[in-house]
C-alpha atoms as a PDB file:
ATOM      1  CA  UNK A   1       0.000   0.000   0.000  1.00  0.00           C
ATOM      2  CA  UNK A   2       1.617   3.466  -1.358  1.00  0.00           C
ATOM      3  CA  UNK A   3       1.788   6.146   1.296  1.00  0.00           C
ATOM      4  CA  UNK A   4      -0.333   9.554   0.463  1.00  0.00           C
ATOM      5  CA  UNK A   5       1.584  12.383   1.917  1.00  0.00           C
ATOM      6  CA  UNK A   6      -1.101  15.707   2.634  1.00  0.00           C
ATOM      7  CA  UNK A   7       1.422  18.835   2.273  1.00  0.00           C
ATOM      8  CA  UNK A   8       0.032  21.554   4.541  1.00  0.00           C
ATOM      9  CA  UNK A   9       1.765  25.224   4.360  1.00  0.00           C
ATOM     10  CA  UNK A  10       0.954  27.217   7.360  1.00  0.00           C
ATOM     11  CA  UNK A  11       1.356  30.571   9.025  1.00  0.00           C
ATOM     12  CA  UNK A  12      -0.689  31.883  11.768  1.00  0.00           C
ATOM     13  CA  UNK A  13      -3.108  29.767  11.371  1.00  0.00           C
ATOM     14  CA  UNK A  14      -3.925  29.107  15.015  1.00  0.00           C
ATOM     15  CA  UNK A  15      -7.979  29.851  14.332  1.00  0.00           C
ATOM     16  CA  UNK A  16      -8.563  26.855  11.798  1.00  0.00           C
ATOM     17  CA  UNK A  17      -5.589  24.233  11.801  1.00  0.00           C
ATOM     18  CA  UNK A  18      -7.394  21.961  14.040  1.00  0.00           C
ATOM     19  CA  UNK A  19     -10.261  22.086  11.474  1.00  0.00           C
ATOM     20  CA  UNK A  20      -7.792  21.203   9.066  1.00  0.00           C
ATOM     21  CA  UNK A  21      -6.374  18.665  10.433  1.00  0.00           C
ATOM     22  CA  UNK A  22      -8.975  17.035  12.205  1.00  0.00           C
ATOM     23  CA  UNK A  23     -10.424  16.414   8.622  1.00  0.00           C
ATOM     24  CA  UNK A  24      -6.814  15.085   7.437  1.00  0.00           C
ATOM     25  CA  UNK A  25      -6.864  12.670  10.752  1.00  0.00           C
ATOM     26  CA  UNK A  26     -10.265  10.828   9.879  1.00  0.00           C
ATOM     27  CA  UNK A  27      -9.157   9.903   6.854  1.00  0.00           C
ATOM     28  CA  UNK A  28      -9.993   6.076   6.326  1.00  0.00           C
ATOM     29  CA  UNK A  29      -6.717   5.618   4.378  1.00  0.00           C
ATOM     30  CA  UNK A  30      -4.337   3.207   6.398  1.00  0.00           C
ATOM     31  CA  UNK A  31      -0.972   5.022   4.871  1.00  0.00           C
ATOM     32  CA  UNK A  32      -1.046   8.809   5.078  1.00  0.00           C
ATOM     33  CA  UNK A  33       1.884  10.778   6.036  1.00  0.00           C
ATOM     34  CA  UNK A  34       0.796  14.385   7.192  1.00  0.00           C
ATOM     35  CA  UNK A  35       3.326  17.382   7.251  1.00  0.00           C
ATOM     36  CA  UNK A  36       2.602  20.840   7.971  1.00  0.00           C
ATOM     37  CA  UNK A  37       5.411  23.523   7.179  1.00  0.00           C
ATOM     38  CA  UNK A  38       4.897  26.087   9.606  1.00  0.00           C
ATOM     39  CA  UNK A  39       7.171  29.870   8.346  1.00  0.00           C
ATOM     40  CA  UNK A  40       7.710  30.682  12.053  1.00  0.00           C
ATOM     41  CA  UNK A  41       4.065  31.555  13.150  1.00  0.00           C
ATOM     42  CA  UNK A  42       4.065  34.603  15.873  1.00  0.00           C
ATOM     43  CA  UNK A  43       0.513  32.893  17.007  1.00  0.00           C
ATOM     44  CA  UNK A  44      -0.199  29.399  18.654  1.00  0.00           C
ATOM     45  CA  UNK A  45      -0.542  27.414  15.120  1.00  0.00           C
ATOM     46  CA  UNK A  46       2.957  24.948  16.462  1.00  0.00           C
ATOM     47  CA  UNK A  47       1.894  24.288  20.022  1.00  0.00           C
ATOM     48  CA  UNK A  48      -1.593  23.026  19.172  1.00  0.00           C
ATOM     49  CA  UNK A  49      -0.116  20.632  16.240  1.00  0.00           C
ATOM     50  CA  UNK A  50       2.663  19.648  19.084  1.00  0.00           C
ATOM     51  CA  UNK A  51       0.224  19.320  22.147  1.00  0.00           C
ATOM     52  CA  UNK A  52      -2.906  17.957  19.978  1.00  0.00           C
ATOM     53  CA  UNK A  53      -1.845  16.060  16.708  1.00  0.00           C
ATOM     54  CA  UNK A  54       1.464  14.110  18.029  1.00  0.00           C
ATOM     55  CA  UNK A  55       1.080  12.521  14.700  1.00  0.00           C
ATOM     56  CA  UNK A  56       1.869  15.232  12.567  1.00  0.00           C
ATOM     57  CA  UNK A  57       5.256  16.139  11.011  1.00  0.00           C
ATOM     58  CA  UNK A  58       5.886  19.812  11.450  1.00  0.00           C
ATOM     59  CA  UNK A  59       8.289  21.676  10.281  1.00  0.00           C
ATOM     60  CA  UNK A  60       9.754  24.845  11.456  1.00  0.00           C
ATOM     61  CA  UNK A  61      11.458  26.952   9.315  1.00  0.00           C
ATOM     62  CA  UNK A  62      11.717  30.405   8.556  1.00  0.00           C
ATOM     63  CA  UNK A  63      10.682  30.995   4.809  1.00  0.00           C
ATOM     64  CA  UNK A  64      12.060  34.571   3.443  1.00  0.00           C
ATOM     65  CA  UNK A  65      10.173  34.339   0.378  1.00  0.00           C
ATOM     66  CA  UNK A  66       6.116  33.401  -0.544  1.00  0.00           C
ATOM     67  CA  UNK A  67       3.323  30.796   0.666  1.00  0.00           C
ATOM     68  CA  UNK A  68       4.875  28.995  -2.090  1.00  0.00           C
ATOM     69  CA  UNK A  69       8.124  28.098  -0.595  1.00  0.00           C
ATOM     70  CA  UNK A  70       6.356  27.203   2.320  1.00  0.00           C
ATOM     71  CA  UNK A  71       4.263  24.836  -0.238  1.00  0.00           C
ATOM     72  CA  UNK A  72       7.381  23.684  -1.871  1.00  0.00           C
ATOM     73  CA  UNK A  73       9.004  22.916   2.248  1.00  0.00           C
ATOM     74  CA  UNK A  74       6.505  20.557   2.764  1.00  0.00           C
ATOM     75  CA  UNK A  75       6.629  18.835   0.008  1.00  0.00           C
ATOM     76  CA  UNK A  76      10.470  18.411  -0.187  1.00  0.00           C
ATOM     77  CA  UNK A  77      10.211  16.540   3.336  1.00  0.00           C
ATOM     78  CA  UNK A  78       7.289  14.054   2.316  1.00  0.00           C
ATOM     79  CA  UNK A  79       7.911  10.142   1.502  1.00  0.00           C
ATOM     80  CA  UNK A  80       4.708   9.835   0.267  1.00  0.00           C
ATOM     81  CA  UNK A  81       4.304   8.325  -3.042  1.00  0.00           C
ATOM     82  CA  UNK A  82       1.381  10.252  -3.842  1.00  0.00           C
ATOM     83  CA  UNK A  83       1.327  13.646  -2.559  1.00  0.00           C
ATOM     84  CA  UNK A  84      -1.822  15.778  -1.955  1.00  0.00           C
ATOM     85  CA  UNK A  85      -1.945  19.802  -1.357  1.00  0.00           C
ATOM     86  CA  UNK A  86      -3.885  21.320   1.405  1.00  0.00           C
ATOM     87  CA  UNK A  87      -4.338  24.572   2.886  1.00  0.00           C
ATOM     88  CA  UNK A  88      -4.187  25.405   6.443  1.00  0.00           C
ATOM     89  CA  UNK A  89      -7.636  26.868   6.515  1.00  0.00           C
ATOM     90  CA  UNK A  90      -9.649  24.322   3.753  1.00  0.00           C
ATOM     91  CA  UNK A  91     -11.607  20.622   5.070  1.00  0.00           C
ATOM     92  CA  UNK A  92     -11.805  17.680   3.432  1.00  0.00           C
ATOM     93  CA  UNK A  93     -15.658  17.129   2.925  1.00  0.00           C
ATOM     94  CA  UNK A  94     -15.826  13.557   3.375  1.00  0.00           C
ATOM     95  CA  UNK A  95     -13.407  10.920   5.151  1.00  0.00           C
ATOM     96  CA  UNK A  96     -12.581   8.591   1.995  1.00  0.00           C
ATOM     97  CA  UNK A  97     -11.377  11.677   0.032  1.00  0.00           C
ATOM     98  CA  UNK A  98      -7.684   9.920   0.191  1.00  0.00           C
ATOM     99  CA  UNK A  99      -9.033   6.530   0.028  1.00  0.00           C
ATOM    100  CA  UNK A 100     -10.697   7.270  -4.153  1.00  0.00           C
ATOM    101  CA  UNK A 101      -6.866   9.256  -4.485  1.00  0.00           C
ATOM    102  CA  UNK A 102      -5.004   6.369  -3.922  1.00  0.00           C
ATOM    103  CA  UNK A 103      -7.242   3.957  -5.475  1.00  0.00           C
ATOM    104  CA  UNK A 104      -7.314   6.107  -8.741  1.00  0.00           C
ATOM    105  CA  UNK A 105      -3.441   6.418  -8.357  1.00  0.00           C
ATOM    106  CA  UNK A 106      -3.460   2.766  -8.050  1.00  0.00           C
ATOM    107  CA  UNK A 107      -5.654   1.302 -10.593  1.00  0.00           C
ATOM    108  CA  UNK A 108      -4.448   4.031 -12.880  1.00  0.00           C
ATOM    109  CA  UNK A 109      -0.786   3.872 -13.351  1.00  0.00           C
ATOM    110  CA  UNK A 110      -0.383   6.605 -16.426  1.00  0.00           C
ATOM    111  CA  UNK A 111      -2.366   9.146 -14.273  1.00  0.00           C
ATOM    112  CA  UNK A 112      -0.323  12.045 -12.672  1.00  0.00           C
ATOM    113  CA  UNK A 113      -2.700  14.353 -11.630  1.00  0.00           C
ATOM    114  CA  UNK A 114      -5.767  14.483  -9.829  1.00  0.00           C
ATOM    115  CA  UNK A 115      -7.985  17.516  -9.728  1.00  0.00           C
ATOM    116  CA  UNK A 116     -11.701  17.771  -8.156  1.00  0.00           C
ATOM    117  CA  UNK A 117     -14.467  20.162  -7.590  1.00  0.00           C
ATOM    118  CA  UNK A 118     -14.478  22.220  -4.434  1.00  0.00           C
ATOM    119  CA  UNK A 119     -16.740  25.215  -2.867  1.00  0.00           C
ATOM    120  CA  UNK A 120     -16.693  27.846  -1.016  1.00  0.00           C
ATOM    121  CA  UNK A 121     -17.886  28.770   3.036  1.00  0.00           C
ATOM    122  CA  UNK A 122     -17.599  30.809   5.142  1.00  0.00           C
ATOM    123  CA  UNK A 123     -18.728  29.826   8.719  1.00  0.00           C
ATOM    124  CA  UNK A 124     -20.849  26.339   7.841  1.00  0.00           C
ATOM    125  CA  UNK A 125     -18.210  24.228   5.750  1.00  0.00           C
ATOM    126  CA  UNK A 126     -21.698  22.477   5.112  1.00  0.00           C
ATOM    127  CA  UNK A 127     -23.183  25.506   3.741  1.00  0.00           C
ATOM    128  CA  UNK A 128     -21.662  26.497   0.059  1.00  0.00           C
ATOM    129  CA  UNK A 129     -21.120  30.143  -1.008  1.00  0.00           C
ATOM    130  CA  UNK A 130     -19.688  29.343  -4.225  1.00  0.00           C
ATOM    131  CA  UNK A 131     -18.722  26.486  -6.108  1.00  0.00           C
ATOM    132  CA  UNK A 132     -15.585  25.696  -8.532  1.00  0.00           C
ATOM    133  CA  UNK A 133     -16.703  22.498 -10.901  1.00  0.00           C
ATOM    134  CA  UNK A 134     -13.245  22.888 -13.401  1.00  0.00           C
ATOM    135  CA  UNK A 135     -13.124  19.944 -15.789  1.00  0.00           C
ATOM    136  CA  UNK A 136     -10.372  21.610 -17.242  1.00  0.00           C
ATOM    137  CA  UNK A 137      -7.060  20.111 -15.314  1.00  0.00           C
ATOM    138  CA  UNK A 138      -5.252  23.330 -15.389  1.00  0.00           C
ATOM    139  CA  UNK A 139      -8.058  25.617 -14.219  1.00  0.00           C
ATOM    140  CA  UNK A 140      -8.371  23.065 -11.420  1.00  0.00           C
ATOM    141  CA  UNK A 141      -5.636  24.242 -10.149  1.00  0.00           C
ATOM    142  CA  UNK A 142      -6.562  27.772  -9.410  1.00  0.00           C
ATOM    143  CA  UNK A 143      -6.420  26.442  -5.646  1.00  0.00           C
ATOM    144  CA  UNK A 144      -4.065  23.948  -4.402  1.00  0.00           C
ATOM    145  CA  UNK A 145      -6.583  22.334  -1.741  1.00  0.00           C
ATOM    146  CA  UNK A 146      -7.598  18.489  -2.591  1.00  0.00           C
ATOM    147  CA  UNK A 147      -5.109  18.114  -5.799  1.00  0.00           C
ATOM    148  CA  UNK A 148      -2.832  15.362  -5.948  1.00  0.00           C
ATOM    149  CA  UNK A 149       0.471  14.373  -7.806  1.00  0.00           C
ATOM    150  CA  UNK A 150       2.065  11.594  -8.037  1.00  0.00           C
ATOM    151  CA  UNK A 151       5.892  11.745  -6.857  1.00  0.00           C
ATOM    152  CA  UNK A 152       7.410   9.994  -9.878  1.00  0.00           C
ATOM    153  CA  UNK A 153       6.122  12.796 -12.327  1.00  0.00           C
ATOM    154  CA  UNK A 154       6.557  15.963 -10.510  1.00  0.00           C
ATOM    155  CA  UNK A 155       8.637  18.248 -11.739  1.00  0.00           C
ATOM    156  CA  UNK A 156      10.528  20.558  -8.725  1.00  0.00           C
ATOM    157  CA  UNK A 157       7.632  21.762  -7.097  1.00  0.00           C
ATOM    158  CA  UNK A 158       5.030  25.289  -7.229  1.00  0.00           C
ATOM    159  CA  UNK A 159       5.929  27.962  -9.255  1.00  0.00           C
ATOM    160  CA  UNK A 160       6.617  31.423  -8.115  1.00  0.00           C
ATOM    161  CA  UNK A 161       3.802  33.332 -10.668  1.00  0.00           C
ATOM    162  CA  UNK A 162       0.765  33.975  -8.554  1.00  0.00           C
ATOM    163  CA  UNK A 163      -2.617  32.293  -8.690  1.00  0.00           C
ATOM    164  CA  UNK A 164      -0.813  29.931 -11.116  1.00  0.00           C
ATOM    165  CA  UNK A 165       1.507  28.224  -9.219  1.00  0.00           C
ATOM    166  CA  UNK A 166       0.170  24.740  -8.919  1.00  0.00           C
ATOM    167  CA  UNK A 167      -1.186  24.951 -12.585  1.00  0.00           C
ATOM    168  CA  UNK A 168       2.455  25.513 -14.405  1.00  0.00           C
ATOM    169  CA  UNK A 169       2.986  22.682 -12.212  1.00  0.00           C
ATOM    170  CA  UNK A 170       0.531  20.293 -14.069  1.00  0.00           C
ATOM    171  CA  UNK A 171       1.125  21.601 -17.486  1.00  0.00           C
ATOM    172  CA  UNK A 172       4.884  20.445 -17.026  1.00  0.00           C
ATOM    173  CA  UNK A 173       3.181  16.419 -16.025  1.00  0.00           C
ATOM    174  CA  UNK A 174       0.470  16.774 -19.009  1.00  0.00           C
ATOM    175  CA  UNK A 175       3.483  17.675 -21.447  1.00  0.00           C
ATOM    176  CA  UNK A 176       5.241  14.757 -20.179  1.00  0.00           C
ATOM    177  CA  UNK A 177       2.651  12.657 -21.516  1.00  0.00           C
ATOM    178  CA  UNK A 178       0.583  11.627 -18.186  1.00  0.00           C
ATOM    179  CA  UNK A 179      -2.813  11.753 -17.954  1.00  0.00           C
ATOM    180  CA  UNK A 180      -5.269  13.322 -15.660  1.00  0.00           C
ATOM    181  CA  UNK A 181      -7.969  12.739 -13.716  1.00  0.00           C
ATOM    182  CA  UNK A 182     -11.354  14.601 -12.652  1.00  0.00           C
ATOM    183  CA  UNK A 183     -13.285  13.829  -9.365  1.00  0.00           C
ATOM    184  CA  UNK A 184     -16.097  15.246 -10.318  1.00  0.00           C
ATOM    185  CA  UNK A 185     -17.637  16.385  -7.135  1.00  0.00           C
ATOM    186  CA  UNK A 186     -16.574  18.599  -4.084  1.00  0.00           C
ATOM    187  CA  UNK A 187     -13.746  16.950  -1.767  1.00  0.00           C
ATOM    188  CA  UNK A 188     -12.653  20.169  -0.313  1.00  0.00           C
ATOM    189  CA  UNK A 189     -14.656  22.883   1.342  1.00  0.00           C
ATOM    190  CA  UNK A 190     -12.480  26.217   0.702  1.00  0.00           C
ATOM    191  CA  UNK A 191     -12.566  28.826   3.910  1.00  0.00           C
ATOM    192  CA  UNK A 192     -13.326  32.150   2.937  1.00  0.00           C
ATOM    193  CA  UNK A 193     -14.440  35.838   4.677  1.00  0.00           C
ATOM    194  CA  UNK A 194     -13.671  39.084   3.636  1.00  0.00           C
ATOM    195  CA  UNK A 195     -10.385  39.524   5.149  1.00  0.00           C
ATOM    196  CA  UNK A 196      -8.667  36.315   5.244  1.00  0.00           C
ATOM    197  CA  UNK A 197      -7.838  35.151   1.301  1.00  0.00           C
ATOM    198  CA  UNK A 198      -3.984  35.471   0.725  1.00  0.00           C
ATOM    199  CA  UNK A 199      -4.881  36.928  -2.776  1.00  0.00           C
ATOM    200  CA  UNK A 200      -6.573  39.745  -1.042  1.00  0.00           C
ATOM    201  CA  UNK A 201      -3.336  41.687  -1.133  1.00  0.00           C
ATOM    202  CA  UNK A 202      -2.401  44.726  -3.466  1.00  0.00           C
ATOM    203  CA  UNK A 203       1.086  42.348  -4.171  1.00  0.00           C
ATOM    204  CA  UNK A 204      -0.857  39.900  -5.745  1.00  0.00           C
ATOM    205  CA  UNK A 205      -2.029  42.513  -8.455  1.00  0.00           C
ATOM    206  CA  UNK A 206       1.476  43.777  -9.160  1.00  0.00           C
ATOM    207  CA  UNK A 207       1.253  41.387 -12.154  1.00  0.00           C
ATOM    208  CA  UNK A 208      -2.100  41.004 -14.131  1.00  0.00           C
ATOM    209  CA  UNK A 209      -3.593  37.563 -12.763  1.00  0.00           C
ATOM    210  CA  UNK A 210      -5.041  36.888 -16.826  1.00  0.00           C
ATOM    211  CA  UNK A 211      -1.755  37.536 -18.204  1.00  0.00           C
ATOM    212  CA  UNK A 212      -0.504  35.128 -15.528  1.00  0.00           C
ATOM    213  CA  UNK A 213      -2.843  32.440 -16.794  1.00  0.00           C
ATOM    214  CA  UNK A 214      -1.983  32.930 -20.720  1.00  0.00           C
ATOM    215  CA  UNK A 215       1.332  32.811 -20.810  1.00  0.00           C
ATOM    216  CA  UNK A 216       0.777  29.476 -18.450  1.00  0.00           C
ATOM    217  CA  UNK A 217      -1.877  27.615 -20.258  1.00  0.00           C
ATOM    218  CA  UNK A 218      -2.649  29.367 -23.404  1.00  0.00           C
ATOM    219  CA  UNK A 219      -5.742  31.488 -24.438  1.00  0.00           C
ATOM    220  CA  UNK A 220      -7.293  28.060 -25.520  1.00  0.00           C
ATOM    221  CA  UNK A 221      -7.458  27.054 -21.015  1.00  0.00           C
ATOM    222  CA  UNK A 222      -7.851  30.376 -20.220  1.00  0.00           C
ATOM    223  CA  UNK A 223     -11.231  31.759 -18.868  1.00  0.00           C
ATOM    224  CA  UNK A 224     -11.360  34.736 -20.942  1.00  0.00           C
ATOM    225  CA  UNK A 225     -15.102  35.756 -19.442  1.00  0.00           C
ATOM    226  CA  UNK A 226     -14.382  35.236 -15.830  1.00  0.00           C
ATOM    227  CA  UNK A 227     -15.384  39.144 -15.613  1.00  0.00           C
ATOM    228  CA  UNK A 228     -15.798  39.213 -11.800  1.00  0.00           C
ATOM    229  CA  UNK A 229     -12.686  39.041 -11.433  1.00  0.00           C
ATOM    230  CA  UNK A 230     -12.678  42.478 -12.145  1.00  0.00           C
ATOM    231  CA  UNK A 231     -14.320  42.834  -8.376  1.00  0.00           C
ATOM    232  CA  UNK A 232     -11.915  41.434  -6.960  1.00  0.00           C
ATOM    233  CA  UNK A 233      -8.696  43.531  -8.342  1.00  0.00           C
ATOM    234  CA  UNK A 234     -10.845  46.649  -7.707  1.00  0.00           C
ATOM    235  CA  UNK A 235     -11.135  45.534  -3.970  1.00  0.00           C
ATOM    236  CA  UNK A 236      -7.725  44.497  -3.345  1.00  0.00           C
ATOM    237  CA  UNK A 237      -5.306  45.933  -5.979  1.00  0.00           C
ATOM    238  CA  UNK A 238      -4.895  49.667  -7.738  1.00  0.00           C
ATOM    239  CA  UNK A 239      -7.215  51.323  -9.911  1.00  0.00           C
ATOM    240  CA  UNK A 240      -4.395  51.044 -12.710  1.00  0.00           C
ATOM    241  CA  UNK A 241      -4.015  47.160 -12.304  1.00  0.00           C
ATOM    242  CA  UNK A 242      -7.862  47.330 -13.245  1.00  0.00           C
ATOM    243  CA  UNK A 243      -7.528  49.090 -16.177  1.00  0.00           C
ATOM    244  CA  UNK A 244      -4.693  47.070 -17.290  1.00  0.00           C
ATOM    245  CA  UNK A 245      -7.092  43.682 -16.598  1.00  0.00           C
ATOM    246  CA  UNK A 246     -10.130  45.057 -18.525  1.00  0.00           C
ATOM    247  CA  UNK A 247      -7.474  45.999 -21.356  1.00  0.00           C
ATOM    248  CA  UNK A 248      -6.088  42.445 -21.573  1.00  0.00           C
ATOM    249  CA  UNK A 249      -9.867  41.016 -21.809  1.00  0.00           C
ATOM    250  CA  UNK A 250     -10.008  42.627 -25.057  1.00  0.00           C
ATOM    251  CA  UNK A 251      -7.083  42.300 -26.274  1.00  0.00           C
ATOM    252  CA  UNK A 252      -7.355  38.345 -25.695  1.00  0.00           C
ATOM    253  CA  UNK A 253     -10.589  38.296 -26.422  1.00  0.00           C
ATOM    254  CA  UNK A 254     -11.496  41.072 -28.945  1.00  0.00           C
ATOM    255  CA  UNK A 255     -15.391  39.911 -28.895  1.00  0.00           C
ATOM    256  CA  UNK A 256     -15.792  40.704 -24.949  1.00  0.00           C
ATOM    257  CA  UNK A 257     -16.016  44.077 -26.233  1.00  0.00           C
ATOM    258  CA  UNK A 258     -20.217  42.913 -27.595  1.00  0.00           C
ATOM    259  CA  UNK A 259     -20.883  41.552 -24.238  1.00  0.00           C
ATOM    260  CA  UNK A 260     -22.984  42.803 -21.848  1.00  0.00           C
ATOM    261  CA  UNK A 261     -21.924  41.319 -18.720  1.00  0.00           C
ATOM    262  CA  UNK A 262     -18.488  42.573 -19.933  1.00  0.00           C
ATOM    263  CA  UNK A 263     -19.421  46.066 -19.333  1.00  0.00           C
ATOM    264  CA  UNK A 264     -21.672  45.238 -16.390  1.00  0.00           C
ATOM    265  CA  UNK A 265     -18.506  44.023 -14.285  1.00  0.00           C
ATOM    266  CA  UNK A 266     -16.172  47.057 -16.100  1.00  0.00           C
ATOM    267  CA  UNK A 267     -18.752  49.880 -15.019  1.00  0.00           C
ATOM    268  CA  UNK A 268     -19.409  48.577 -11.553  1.00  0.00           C
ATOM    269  CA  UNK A 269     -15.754  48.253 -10.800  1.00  0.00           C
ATOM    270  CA  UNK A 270     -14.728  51.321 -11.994  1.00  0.00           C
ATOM    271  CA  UNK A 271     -17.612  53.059 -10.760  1.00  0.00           C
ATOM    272  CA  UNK A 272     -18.526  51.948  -7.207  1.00  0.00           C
ATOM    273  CA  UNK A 273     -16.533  53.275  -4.272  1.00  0.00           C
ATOM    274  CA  UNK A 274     -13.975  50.103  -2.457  1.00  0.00           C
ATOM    275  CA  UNK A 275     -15.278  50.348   0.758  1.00  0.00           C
ATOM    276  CA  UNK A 276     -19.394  49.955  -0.811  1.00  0.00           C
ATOM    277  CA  UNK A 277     -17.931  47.110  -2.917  1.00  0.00           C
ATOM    278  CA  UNK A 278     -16.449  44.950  -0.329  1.00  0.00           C
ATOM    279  CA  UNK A 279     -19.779  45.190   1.552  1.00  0.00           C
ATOM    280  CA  UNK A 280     -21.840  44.317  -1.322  1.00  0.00           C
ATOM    281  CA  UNK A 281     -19.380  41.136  -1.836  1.00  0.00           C
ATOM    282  CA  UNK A 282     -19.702  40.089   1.533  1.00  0.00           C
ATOM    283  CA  UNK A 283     -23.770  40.701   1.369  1.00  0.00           C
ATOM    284  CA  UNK A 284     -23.817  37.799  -2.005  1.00  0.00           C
ATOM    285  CA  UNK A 285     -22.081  35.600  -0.236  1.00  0.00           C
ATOM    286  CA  UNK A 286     -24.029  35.628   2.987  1.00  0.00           C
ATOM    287  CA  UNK A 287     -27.285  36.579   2.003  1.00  0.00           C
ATOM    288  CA  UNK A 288     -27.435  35.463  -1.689  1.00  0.00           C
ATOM    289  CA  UNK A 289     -24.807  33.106  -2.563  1.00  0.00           C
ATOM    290  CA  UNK A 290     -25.683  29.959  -0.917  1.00  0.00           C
ATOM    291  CA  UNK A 291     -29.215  29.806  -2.030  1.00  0.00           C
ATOM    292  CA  UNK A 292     -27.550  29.642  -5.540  1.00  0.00           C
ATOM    293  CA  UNK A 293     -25.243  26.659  -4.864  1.00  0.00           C
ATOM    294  CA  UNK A 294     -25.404  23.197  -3.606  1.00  0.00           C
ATOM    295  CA  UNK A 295     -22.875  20.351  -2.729  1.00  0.00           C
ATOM    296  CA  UNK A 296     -21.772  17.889  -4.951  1.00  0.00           C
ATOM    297  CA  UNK A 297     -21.531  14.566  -2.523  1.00  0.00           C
ATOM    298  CA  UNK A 298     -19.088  11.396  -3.572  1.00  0.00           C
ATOM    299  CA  UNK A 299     -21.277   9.002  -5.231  1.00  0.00           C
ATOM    300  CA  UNK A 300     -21.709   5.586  -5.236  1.00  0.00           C
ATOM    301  CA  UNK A 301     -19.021   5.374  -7.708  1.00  0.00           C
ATOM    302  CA  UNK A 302     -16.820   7.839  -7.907  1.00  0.00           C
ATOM    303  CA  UNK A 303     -15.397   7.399 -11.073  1.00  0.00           C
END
């Protein structure tokens, strides 16, 4: 039986480890390795994974550089065979999550990377805000929570280019020739608020995150209509990183310019004020979201 290694970055993540791990522990895979690479937290995050989860592998070093490194930490210090990413804020939504990994690792030996659907909370991780359903491998890997590699064909680890960093990562295995698979219903329920989502930093935005995505994948993967993201650089970045965005939709996609809900998304976020924006934001996903979107649960047969 192959060992699954979950890779867990951390940093100050004292409020929502123990979530985290808790749904790592009741896993009802015999052979998982767990490792969290904590960058020196200044909160509590390393004595409640010392005093509570004995069984976890932590490691403490001090990472001068992004969340990725921290990524890259843990995964340089698994033995896992198959290794699966996790945040230190996300839950797995059911306990055999690693159990259909392996077995699709397993049964599946020219598969080298496993993507699934996933959703969004906020306080319930029972109650879905929004929901991610990618069946296309790379833009499954716009969050690193619940996708799995196997050792043999990973390349040296995340990249540095933000919000694409796991996805260069499986367009080096596809190019290699391995295949991919698709669990095709939520395994991870992604933590989110208004304040808490490391790409809710102006740094993020120094580089456009659709630029980021083309030169990765190719205009062919790329969402080219994912408007709202607008929103979200308008919240969190500079009025001239928005402009640049709503340039690069055209000039990707020339046609956006006849689209309605491409102007919607343009006018609103160049119109409406930050502070009113973030509030409206958090209003759809408290109030409005979740009536909107439902859980996909493991099925009978998974795949």
């Amino acid at each position: 039986m192959e060992q699954v290694s979950i890779c867990i970055p951390a940093y100050n993540a004292e409020k929502t480890i123990k979530d985290t791990l808790n749904s790592c522990i009741i896993q009802d895979y015999p052979n998982i390795e767990i490792i969290v690479s904590d960058n020196c937290s200044t909160d509590n995050t390393k004595e409640i994974i010392k005093e509570v989860y004995p069984q976890v592998v932590i490691l403490e070093k001090k990472i001068t550089g992004t969340a990725t490194q921290n990524g890259n930490n843990a995964i340089k210090h698994s033995k896992g065979s198959y290794i699966v990413l996790m945040c230190a804020d996300d839950i797995f939504t059911d306990a055999n999550i690693i159990s259909k990994i392996a077995e699709i690792f397993d049964s599946m030996p020219k598969v080298g990377y496993i993507s699934r659907y996933y959703y969004q909370f906020i306080d319930n991780p029972r109650m879905p805000i929004r929901g991610f359903r990618h069946n296309n491998p790379y833009r499954g890997a716009d969050n690193w929570s619940g996708i799995a590699f196997r050792r043999s064909c990973m390349p040296l680890g995340l990249s540095e280019e933000i919000f694409v960093e796991a996805a260069y990562l499986v367009k080096q295995i596809i190019q290699k020739g391995w295949d991919y698979h698709i669990l095709k219903y939520d395994t991870v329920a992604v933590r989110t608020t208004i304040n808490n989502n490391g790409s809710q930093k102006p740094i993020c935005y120094i580089k456009s995150p659709l630029k980021n995505w083309v030169d990765c994948i190719g205009k062919e993967h790329t969402s080219l209509t994912n408007f709202i993201s607008l929103i979200q650089i308008k919240n969190w970045g500079t009025y001239k990183a928005l402009l640049r965005e709503i340039i690069y939709f055209i000039r990707y996609k020339p046609s956006n310019i006849f689209r309605l809900d491409f102007w919607f998304f343009s006018f609103i976020s160049l119109v409406i004020p930050k502070r009113l924006l973030k509030n409206l934001v958090l209003f759809y996903k408290i109030k409005i979201g979740k009536h909107f979107i439902k859980e996909i649960k493991c099925p009978k047969s998974a795949y």
